[in-house]
Protein backbone atom coordinates (compact mmCIF):
# COMPACT_ATOMS: atom_id res chain seq x y z
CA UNK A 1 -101.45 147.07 -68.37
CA UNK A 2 -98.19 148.19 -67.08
CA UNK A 3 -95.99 146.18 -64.56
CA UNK A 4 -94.56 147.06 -61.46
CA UNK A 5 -90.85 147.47 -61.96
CA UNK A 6 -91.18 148.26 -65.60
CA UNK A 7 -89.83 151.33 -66.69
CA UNK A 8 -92.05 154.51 -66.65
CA UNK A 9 -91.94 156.19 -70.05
CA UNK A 10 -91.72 160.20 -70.05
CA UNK A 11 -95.14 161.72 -71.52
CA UNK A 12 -95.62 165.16 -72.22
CA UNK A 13 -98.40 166.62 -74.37
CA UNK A 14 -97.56 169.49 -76.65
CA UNK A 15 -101.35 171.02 -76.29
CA UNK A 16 -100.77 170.53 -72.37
CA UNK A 17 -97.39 172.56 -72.47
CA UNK A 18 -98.73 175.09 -74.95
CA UNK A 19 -101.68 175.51 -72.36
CA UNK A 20 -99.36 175.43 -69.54
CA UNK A 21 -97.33 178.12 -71.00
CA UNK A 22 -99.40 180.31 -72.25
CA UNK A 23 -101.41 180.73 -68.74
CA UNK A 24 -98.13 181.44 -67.61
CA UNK A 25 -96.84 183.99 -69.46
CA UNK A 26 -100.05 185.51 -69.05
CA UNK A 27 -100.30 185.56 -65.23
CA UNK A 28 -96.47 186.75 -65.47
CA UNK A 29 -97.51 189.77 -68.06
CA UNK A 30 -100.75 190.50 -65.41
CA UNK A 31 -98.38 190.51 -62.19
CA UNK A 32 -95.21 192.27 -63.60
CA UNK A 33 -97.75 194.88 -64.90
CA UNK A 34 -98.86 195.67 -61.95
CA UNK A 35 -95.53 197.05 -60.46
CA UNK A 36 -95.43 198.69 -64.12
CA UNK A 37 -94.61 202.10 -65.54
CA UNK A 38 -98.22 202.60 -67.13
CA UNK A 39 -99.98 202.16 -64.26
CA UNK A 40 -98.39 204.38 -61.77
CA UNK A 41 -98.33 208.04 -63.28
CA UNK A 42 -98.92 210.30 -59.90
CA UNK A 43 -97.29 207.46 -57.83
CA UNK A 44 -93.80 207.12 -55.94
CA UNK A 45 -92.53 204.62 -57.93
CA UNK A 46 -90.90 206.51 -60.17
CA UNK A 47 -88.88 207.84 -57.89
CA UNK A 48 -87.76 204.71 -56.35
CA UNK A 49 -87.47 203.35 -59.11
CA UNK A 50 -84.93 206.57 -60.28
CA UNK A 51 -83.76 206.14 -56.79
CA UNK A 52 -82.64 202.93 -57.33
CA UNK A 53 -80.43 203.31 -60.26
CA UNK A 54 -78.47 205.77 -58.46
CA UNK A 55 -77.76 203.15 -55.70
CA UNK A 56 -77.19 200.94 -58.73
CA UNK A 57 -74.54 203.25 -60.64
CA UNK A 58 -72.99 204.06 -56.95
CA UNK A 59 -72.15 200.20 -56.51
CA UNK A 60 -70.43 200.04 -59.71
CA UNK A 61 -68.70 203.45 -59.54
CA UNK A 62 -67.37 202.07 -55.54
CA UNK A 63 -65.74 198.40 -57.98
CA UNK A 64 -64.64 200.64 -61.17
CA UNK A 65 -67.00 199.10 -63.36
CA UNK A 66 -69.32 202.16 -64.25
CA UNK A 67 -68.60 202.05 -68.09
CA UNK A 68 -72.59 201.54 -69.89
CA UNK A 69 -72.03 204.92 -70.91
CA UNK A 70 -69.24 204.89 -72.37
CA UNK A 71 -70.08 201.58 -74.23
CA UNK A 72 -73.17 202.82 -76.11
CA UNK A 73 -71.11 206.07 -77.03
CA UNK A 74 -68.46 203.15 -78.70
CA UNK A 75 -71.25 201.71 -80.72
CA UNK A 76 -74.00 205.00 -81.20
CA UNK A 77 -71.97 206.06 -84.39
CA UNK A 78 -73.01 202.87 -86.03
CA UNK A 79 -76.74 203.39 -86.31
CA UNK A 80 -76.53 199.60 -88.67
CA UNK A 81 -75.19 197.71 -85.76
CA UNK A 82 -77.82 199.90 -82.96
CA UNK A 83 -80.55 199.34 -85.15
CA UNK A 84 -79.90 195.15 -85.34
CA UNK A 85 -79.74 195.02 -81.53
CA UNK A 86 -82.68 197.15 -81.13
CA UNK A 87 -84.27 194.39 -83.10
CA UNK A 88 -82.09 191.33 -81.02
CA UNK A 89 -83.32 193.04 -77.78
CA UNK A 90 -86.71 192.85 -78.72
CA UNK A 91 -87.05 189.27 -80.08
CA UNK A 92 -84.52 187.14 -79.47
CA UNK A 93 -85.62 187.51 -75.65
CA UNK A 94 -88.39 185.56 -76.95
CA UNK A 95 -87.84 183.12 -79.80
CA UNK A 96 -85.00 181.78 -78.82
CA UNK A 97 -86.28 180.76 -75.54
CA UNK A 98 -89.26 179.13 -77.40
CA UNK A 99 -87.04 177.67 -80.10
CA UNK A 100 -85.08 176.02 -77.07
CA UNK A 101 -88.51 174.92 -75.49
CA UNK A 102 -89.36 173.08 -78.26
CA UNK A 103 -86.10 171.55 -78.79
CA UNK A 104 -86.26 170.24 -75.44
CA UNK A 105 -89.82 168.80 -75.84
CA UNK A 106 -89.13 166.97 -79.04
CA UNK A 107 -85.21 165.91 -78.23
CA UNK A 108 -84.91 166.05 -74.68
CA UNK A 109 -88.09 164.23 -72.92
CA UNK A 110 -85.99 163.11 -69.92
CA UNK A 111 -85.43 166.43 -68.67
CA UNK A 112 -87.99 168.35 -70.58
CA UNK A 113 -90.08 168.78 -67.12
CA UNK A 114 -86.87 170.08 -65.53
CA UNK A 115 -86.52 172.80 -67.52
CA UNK A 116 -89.77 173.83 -67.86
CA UNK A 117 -89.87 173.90 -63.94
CA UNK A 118 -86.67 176.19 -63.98
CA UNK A 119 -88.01 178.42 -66.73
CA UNK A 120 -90.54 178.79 -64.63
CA UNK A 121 -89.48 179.70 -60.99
CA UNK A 122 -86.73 182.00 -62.80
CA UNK A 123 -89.57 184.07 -63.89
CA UNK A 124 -91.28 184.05 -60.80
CA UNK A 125 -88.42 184.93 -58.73
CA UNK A 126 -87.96 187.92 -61.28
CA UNK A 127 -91.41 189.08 -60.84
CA UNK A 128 -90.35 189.66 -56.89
CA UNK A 129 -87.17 191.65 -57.98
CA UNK A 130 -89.53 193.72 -60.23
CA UNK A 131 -92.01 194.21 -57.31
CA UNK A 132 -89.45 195.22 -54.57
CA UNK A 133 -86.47 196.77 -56.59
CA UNK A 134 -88.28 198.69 -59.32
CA UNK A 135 -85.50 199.94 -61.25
CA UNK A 136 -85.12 202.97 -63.89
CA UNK A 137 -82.89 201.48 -66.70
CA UNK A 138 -80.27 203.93 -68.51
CA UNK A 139 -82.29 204.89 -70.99
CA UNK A 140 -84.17 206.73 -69.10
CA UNK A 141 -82.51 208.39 -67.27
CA UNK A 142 -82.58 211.80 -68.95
CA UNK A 143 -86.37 211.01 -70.29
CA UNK A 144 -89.53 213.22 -68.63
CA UNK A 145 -91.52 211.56 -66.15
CA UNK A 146 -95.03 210.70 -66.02
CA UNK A 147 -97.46 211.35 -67.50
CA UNK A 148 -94.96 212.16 -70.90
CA UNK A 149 -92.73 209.66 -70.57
CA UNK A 150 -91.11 207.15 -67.86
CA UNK A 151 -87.62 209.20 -66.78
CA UNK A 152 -85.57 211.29 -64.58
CA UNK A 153 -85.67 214.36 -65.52
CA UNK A 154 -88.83 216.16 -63.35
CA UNK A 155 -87.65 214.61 -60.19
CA UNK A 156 -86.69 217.26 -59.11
CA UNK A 157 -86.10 217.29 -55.53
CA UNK A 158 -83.80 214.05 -55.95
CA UNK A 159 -82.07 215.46 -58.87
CA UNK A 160 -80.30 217.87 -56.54
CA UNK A 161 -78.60 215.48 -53.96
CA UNK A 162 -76.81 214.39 -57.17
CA UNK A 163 -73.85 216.09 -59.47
CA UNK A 164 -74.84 216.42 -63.23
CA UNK A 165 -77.68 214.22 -62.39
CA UNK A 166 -79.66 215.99 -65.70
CA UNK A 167 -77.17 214.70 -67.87
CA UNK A 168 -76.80 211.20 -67.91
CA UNK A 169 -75.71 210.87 -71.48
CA UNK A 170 -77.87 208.02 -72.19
CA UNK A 171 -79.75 207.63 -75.60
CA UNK A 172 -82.94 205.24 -75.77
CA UNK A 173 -81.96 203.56 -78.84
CA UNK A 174 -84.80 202.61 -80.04
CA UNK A 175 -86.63 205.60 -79.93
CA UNK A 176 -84.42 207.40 -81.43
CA UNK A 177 -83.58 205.05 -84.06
CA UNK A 178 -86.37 201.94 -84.00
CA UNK A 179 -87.25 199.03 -83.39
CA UNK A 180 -89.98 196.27 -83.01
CA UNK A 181 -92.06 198.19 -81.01
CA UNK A 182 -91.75 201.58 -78.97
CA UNK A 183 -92.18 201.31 -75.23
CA UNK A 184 -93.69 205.34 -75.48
CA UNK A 185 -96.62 204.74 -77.71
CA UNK A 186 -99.13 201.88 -78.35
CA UNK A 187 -99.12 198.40 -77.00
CA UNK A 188 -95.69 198.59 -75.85
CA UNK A 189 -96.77 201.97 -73.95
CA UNK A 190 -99.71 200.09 -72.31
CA UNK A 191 -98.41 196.79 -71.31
CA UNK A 192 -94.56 197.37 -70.85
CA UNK A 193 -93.19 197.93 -67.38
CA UNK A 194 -90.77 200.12 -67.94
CA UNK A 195 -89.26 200.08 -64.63
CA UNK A 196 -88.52 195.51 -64.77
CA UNK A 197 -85.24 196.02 -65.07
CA UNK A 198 -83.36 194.22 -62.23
CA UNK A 199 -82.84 190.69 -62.90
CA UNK A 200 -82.75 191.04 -66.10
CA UNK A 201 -84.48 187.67 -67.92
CA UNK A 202 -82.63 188.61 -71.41
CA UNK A 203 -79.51 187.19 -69.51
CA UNK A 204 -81.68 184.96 -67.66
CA UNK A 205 -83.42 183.49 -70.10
CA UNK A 206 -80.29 183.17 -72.43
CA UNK A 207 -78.49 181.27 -69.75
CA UNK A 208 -81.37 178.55 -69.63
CA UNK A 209 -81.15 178.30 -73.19
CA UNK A 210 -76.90 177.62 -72.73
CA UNK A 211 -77.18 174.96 -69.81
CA UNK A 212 -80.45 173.14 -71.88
CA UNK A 213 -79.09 173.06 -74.84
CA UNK A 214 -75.64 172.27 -74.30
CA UNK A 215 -75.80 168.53 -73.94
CA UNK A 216 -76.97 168.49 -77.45
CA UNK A 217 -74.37 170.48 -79.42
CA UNK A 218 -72.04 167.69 -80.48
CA UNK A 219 -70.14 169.98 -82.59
CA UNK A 220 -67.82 172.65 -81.39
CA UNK A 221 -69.04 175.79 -83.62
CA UNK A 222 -72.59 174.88 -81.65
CA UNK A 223 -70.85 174.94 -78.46
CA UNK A 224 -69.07 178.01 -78.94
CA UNK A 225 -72.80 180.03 -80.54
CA UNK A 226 -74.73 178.89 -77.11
CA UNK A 227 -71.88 179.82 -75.22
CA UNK A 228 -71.85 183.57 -76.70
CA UNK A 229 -75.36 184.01 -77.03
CA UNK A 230 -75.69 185.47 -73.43
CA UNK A 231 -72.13 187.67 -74.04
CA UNK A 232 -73.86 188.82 -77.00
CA UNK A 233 -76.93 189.46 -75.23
CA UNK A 234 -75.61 191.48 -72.35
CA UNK A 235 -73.26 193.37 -74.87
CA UNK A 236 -77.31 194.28 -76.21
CA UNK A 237 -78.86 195.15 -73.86
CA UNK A 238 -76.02 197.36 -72.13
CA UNK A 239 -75.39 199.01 -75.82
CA UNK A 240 -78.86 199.92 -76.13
CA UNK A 241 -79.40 201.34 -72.82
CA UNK A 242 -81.76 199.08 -71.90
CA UNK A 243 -80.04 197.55 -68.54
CA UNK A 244 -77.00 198.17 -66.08
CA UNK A 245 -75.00 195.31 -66.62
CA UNK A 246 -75.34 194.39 -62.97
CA UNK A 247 -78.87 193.52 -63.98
CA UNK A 248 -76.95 190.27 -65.67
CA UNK A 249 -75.56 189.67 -62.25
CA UNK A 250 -79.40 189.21 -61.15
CA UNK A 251 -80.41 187.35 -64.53
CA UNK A 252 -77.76 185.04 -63.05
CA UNK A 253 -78.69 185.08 -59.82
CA UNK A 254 -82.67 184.08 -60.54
CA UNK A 255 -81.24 181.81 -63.06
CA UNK A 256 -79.66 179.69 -60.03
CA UNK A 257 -82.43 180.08 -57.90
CA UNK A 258 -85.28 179.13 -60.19
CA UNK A 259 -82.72 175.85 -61.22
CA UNK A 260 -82.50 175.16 -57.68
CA UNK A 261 -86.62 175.43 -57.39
CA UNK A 262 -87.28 173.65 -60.35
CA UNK A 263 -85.04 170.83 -59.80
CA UNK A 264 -86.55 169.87 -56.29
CA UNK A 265 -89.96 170.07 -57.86
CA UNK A 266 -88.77 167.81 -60.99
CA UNK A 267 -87.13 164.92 -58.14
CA UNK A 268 -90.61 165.69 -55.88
CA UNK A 269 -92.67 165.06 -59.17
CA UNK A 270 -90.79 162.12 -60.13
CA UNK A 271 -90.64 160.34 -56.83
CA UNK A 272 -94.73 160.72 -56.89
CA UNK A 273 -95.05 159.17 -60.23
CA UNK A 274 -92.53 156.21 -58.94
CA UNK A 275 -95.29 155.78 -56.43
CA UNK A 276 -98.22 155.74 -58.36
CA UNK A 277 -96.35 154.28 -61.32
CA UNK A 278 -95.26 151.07 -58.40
């Protein structure tokens, strides 16, 4: 029997979270899906979506800071260096955020529920930018358009409001050189939405893993790796082609949101459990 003023303990059950997460990613995969790439050949979205990249590249022409181009041309002529982050792009989006997951379930209890919760509303709030701001990413910009591929290119009518708007310069690194998966053929063709580009969750998802993790690294060389995992992440998923770096900006922006969610629904939890617990 436990007594009133006695302190509550923190239980969380890994089947429960495994559950919990699982149903989640799932719904997420459903709902992003269905603002996705494979299921709108014939559609307008590819246009917005094209559309929208232009307005993109037009903000960061207006503040100087138009460079992706020129940053995958700095790294293209090492195809050892394109072909690891074609592999980083593809997992570390994952693992890593599960690796920290874990971490926090087995070494952080006390706040385990608190990051779940932002994890969470981060990738809900994404899903919304991927449903209202569909957004063609660099690499495809010079790519066909359905039903061949996911790109620019047959748009014609748009194409001409815009100078050398053919000729992007953009390479899709890992078709052209590999990777985990290809997002023009097979599973990655079918349940990839090509067009969830802005926020980005790489630099989402690798800022969680910085602000959960950092109360733990007690030594300086583990400070320094969580603090350059998301530098290191952008500097992928710019190189590759993948995402405008002003998709960061919006990883950063959900990232703040969701926290914000999640922590009043962590202090509304807790306060009902003080209640039930009294």
């Amino acid at each position: 029997m436990t007594h009133a003023g006695a302190p509550r303990e923190h239980r969380t059950l890994w089947w429960k979270e495994a559950l919990i997460v699982s149903a989640f990613y799932a719904i997420y995969t459903l709902v992003r899906n269905l603002f996705g790439s494979a299921l709108v050949s014939g559609s307008q979205v590819p246009v917005e979506a094209f559309l929208n990249a232009m307005r993109v590249i037009r903000v960061e022409r207006a503040i100087g800071l138009y460079h992706e181009e020129s940053i995958q041309e700095w790294f293209l002529p090492h195809v050892n260096v394109i072909k690891f982050f074609n592999v980083w792009y593809g997992t570390a989006h994952f693992f890593v955020t599960l690796g920290v997951f874990i971490a926090l379930f087995v070494l952080r209890p006390d706040v385990f529920a608190l990051w779940r919760n932002c994890l969470a509303a981060m990738t809900a709030l994404a899903i919304v930018g991927f449903a209202f701001f569909p957004l063609m990413p660099p690499r495809l910009l010079d790519a066909p358009c359905p039903p061949d591929g996911y790109g620019a290119v047959c748009i014609e009518h748009e194409l001409r409001n815009y100078n050398d708007a053919e000729n992007f310069g953009y390479v899709d690194t890992i078709k052209e050189f590999g990777g985990p998966w290809a997002f023009d053929r097979g599973p990655g063709k079918s349940l990839s939405n090509q067009y969830a580009a802005m926020p980005s969750l790489h630099i989402g998802w690798s800022t969680w893993c910085v602000f959960a993790m950092f109360p733990l690294a007690r030594r300086r060389w583990m400070r320094i790796a969580l603090l350059v995992y998301p530098a290191i992440t952008l500097t992928c998923i710019v190189m590759t082609g993948n995402h405008f770096w002003i998709d960061g900006v919006g990883g950063l922006v959900v990232f703040g949101g969701g926290y914000w969610i999640g922590a009043r629904i962590h202090a509304w939890n807790e306060r009902r459990l003080a209640r039930s617990h009294g």
